[in-house]
N, C-alpha and C. Protein backbone atom coordinates (compact mmCIF):
# COMPACT_ATOMS: atom_id res chain seq x y z
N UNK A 1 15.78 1.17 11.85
CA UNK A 1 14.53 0.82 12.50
C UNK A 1 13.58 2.00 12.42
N UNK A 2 12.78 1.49 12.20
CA UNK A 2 11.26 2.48 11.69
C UNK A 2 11.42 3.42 13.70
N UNK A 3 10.50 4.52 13.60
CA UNK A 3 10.18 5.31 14.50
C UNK A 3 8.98 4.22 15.31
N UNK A 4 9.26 4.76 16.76
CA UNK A 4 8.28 3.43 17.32
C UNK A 4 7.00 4.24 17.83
N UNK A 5 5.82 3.31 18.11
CA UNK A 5 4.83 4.02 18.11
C UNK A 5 4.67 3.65 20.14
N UNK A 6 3.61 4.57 20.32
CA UNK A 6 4.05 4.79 22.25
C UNK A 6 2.37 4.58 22.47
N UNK A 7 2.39 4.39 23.94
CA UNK A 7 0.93 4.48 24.22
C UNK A 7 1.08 4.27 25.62
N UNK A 8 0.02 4.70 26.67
CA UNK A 8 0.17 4.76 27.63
C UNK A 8 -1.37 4.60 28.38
N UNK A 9 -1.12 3.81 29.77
CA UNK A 9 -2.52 3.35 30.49
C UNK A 9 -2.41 3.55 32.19
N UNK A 10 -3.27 3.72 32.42
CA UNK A 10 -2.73 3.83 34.60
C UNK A 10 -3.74 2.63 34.74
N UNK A 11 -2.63 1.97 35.97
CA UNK A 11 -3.14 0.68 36.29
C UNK A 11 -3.34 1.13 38.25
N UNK A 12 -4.22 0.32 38.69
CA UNK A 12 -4.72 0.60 40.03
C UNK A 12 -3.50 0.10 40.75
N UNK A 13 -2.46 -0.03 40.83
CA UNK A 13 -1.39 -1.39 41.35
C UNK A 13 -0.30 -0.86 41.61
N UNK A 14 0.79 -1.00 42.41
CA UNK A 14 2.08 -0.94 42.53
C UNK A 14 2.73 -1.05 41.40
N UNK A 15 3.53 -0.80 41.07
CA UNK A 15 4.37 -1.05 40.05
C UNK A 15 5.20 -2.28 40.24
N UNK A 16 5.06 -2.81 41.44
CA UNK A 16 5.56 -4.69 41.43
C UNK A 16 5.17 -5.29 40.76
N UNK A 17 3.64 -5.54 41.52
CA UNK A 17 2.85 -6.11 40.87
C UNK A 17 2.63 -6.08 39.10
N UNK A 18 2.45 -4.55 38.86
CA UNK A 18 2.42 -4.81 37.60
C UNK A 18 3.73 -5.59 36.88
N UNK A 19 5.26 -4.93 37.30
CA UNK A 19 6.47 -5.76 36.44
C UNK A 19 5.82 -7.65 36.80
N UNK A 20 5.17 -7.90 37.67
CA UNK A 20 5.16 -9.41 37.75
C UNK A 20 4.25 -10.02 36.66
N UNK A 21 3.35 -9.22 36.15
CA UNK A 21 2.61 -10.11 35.49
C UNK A 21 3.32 -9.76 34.35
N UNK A 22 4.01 -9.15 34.04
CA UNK A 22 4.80 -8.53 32.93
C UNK A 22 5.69 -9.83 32.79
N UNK A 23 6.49 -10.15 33.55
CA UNK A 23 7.70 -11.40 33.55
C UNK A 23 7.23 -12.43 33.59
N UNK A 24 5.93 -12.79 33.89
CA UNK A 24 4.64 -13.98 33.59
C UNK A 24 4.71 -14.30 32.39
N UNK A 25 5.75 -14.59 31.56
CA UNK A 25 5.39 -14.93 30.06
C UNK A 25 4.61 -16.57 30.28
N UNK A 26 4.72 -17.37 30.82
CA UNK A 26 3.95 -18.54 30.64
C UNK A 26 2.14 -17.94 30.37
N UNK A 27 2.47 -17.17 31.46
CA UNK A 27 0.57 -16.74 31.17
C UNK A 27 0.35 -15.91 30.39
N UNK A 28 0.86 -15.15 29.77
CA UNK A 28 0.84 -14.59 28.02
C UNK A 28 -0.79 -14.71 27.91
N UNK A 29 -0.73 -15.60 27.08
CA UNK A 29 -1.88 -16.79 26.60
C UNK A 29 -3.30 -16.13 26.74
N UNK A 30 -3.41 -16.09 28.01
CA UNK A 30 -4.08 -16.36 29.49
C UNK A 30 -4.62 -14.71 28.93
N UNK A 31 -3.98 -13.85 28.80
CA UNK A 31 -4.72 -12.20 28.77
C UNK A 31 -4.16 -11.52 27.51
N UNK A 32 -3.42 -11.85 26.94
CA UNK A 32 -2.31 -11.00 25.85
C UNK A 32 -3.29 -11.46 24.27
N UNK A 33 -4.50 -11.06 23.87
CA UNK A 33 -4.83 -11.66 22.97
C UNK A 33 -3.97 -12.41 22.12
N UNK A 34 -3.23 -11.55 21.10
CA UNK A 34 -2.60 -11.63 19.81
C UNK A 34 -1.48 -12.99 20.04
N UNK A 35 -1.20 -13.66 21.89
CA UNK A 35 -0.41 -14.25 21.87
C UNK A 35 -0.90 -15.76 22.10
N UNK A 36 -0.73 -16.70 20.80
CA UNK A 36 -0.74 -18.03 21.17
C UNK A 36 -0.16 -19.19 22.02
N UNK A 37 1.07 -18.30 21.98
CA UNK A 37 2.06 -19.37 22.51
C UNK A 37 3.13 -18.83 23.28
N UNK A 38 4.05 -19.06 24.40
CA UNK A 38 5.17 -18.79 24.59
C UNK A 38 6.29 -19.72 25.43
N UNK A 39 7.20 -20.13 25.16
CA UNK A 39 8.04 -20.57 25.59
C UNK A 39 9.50 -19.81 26.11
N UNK A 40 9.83 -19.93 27.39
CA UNK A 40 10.76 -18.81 27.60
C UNK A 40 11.95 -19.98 27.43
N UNK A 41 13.49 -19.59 26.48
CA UNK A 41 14.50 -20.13 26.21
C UNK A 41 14.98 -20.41 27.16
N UNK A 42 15.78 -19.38 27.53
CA UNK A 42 16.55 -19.01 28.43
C UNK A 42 16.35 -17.64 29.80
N UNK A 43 17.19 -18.33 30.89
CA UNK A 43 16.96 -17.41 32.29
C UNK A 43 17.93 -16.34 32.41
N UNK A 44 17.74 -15.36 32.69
CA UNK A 44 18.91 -14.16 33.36
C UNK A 44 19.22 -14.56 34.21
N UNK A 45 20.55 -13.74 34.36
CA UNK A 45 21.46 -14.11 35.55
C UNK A 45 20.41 -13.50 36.27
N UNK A 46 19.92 -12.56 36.82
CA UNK A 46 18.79 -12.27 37.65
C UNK A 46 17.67 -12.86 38.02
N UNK A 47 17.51 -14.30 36.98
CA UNK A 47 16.41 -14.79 37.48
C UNK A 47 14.86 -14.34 36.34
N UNK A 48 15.11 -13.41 35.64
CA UNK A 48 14.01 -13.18 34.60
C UNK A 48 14.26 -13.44 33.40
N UNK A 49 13.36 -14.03 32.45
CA UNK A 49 14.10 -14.26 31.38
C UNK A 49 14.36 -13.23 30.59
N UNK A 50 15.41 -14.36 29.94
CA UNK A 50 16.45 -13.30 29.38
C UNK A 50 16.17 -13.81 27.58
N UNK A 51 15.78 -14.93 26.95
CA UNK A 51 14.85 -15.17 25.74
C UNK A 51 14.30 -15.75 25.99
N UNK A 52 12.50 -15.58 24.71
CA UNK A 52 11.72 -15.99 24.67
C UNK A 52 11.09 -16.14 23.62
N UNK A 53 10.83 -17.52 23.40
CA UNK A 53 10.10 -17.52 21.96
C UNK A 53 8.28 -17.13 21.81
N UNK A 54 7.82 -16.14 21.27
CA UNK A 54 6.23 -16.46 21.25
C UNK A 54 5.67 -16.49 19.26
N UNK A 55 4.56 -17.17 19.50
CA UNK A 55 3.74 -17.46 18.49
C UNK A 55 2.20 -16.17 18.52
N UNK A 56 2.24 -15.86 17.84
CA UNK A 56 1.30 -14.76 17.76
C UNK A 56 0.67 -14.07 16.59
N UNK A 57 -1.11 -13.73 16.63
CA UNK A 57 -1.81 -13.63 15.68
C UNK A 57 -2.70 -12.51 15.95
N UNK A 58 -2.00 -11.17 15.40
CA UNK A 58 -2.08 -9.91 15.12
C UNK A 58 -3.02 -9.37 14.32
N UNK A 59 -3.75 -9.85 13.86
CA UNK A 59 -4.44 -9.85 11.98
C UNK A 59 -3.78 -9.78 11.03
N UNK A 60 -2.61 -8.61 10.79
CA UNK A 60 -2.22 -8.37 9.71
C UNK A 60 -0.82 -8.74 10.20
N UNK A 61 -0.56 -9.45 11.27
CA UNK A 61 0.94 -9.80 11.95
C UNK A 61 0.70 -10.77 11.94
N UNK A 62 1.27 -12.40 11.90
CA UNK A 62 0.91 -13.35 12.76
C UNK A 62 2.52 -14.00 12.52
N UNK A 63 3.33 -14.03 13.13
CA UNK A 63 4.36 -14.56 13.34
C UNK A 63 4.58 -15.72 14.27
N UNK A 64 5.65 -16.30 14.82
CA UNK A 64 6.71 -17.05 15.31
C UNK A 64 7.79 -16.51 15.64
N UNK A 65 8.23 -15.96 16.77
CA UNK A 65 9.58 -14.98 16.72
C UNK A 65 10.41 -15.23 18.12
N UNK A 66 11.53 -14.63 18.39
CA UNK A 66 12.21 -14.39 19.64
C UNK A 66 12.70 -13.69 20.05
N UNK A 67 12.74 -13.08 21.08
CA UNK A 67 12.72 -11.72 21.92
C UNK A 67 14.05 -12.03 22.60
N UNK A 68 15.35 -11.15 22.88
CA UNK A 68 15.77 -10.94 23.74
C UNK A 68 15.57 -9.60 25.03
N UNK A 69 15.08 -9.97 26.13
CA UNK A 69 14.93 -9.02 26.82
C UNK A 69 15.73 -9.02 28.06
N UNK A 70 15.89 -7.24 28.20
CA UNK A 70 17.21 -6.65 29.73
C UNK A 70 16.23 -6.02 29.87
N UNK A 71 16.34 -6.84 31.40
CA UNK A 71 15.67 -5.78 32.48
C UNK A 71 16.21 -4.62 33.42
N UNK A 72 15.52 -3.53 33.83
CA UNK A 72 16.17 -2.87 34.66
C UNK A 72 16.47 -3.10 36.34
N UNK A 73 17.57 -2.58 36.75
CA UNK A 73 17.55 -3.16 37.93
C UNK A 73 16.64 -2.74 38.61
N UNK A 74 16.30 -1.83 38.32
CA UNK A 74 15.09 -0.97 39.84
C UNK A 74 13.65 -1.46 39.29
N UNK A 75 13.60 -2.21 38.26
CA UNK A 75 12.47 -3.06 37.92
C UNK A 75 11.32 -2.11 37.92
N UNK A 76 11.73 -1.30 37.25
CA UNK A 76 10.50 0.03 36.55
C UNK A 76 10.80 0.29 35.08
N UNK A 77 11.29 -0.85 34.32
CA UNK A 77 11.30 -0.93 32.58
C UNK A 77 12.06 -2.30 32.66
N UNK A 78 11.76 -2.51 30.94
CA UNK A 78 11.72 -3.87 30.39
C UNK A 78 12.06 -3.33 29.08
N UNK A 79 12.95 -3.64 28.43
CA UNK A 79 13.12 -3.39 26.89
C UNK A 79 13.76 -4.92 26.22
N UNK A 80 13.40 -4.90 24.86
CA UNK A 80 13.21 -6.17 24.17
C UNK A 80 14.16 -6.19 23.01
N UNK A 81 14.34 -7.11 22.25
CA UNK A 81 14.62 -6.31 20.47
C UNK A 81 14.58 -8.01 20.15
N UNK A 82 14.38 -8.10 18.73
CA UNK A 82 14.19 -9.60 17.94
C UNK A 82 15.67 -9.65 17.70
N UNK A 83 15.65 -11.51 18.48
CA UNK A 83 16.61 -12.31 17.83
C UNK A 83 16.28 -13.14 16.44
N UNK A 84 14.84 -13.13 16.33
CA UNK A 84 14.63 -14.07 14.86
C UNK A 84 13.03 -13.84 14.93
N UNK A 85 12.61 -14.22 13.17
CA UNK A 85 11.24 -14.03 13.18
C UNK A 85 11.08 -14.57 11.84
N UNK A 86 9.91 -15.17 11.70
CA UNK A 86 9.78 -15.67 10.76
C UNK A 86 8.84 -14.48 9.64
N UNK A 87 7.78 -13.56 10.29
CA UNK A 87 7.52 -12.32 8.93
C UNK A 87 8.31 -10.99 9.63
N UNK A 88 8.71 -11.20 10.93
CA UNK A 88 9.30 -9.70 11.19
C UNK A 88 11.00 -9.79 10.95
N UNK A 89 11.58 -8.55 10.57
CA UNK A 89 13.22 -8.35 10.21
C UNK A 89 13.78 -7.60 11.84
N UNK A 90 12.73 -6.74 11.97
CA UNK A 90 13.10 -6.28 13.12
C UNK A 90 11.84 -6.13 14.59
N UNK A 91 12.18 -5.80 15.78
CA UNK A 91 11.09 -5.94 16.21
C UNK A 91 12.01 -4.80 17.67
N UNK A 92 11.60 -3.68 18.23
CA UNK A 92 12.44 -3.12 19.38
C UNK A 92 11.05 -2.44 20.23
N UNK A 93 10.91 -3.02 21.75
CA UNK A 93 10.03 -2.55 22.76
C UNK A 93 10.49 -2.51 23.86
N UNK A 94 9.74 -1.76 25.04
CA UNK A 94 9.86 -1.59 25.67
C UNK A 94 8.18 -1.54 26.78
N UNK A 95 8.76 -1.87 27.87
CA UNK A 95 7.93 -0.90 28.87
C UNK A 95 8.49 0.06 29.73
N UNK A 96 7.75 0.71 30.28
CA UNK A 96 8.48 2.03 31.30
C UNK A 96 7.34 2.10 32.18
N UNK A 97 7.78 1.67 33.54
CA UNK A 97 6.70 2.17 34.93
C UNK A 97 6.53 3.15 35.82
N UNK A 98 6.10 4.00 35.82
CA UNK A 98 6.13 5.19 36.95
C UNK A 98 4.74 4.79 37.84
N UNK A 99 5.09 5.26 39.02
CA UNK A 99 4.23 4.77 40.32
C UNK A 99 4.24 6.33 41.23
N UNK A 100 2.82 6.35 41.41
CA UNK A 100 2.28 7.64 41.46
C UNK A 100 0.91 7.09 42.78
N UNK A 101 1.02 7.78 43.88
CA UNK A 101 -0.21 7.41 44.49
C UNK A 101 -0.95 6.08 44.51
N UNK A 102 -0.20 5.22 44.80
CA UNK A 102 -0.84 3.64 44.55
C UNK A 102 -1.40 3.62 43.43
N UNK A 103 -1.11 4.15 42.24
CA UNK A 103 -1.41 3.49 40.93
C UNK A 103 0.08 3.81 39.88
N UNK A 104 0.15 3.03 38.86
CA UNK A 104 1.26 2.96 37.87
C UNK A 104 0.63 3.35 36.88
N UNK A 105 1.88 4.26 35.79
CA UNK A 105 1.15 4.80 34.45
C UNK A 105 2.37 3.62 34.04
N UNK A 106 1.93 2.54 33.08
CA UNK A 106 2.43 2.03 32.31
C UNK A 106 2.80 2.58 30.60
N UNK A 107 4.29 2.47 30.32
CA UNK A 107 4.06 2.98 28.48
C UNK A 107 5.18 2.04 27.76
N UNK A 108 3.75 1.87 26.60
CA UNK A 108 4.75 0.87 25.83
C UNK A 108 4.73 1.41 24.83
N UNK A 109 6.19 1.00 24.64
CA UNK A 109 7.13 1.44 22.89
C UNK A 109 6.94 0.34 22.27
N UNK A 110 6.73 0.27 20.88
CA UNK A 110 6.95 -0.68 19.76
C UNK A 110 7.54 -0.39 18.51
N UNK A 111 8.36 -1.12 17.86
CA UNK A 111 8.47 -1.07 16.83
C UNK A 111 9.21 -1.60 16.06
N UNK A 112 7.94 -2.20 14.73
CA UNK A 112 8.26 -3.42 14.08
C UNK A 112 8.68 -3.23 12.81
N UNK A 113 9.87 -4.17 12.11
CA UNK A 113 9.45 -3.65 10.65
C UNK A 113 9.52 -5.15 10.17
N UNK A 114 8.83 -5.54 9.07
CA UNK A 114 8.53 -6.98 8.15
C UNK A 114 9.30 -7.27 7.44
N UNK A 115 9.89 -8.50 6.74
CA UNK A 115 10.23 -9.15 5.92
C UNK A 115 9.66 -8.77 4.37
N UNK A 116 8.43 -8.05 4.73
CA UNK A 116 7.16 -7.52 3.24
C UNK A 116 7.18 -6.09 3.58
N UNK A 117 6.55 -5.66 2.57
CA UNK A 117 6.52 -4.10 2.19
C UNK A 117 5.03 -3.96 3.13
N UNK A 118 5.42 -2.74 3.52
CA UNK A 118 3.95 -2.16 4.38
C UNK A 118 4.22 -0.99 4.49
N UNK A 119 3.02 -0.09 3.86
CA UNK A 119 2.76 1.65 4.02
C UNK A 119 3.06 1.87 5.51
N UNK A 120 4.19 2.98 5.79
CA UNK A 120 4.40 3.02 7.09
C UNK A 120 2.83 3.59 7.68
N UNK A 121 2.10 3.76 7.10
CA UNK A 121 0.50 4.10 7.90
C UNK A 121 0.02 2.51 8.60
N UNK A 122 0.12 2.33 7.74
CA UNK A 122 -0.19 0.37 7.89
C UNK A 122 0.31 -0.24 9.14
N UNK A 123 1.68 0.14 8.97
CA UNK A 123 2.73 -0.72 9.91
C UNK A 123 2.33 -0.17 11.28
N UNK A 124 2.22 1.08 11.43
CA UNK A 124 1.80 2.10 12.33
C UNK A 124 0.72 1.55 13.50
N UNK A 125 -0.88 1.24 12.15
CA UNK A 125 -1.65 1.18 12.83
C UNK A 125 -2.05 -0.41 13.33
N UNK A 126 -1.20 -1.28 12.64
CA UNK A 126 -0.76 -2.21 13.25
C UNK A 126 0.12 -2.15 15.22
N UNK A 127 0.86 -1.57 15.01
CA UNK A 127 1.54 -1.50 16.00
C UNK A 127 0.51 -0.98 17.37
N UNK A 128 -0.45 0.49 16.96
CA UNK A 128 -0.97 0.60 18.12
C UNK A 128 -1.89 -0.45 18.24
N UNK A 129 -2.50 -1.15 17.61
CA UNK A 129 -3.74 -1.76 17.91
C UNK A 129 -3.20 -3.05 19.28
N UNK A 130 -1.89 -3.51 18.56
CA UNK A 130 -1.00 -4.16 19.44
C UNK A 130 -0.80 -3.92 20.34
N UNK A 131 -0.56 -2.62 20.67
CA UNK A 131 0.10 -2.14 21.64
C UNK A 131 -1.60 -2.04 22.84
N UNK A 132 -2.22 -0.95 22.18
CA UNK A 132 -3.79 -0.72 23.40
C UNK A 132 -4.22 -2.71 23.39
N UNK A 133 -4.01 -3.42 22.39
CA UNK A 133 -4.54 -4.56 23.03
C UNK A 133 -4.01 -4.80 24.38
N UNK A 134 -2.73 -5.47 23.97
CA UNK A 134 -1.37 -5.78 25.44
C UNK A 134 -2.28 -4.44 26.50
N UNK A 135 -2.07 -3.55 26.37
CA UNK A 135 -2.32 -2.26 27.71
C UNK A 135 -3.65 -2.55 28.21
N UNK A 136 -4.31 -2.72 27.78
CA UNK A 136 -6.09 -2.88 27.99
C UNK A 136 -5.64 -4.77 28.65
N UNK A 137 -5.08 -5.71 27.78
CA UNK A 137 -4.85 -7.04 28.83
C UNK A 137 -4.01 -6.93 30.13
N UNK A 138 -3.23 -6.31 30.11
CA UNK A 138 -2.09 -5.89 31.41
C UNK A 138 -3.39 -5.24 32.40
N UNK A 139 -4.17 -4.51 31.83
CA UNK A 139 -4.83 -3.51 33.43
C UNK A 139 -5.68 -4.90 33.39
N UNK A 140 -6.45 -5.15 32.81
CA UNK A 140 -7.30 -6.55 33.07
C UNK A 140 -6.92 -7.38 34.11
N UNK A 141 -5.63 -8.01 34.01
CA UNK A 141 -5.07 -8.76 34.31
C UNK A 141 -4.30 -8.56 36.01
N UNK A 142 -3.46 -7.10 36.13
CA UNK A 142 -3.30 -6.73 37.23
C UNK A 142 -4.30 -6.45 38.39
N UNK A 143 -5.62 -5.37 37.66
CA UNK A 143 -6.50 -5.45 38.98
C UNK A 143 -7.45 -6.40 38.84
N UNK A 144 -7.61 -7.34 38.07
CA UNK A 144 -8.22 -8.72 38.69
C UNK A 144 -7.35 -9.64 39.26
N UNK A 145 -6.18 -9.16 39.64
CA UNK A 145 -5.44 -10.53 40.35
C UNK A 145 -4.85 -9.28 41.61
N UNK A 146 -5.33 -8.02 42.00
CA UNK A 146 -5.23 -6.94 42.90
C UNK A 146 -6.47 -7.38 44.05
């Protein structure tokens, strides 16, 4: 697996709040540009899901894929990795929450590699654009529903 690319945002919010809109995959849609679609498979024994299929249009990404994700118990990270994809081979993320003075620094890991050849510059700048999208929809999304 390729080296993953990181990025990081402070959100006005608890760090509850933020893991909740995080486990909100129905509302994806709703703030997550790149994401068309999502259907969650299957539930964790905890109650969060545990797979999920989404449909999604990246520019230079646009897949169909499925995520298995473990959550942490103290519900301050989320990590992922692909069970299937129709242009990705591999796919491994994460989030990580730290909570600081009534606000959270959120950071997300990515990293994808394709079914096709791509200059790891390419793949790269794919990944952040992905990534500050999702971070820029997550703060959107948390302090307008704060």
């Amino acid at each position: 697996m390729a080296n993953a690319t990181t990025s990081s945002i402070d959100i006005a919010a608890p760090a509850e709040q933020v893991m909740a809109v995080i486990a909100d995959f129905e509302a994806y849609p709703e703030w997550a540009e790149q994401v068309k679609s999502v259907e969650v498979l299957e539930p964790g024994s905890d109650g969060r899901p545990a797979r999920v299929k989404f449909t999604m249009d990246a520019g230079p990404i646009k897949d169909s894929y499925t995520l298995d994700y473990s959550w942490a118990p103290d519900d301050r990270s989320v990590s992922w990795t692909l069970v299937k994809g129709q242009m990705q081979k591999a796919q491994d993320g994460s989030y990580e929450l730290t909570e600081a003075k009534g606000s959270t620094t959120v950071t997300y890991s990515l990293a994808v590699d394709l079914n096709i050849p791509m200059i790891g510059m390419l793949r790269r700048k794919a990944e952040k654009v992905i990534i500050d999208t999702a971070l820029k929809g997550l703060k959107r999304r948390v302090e307008s529903a704060g």
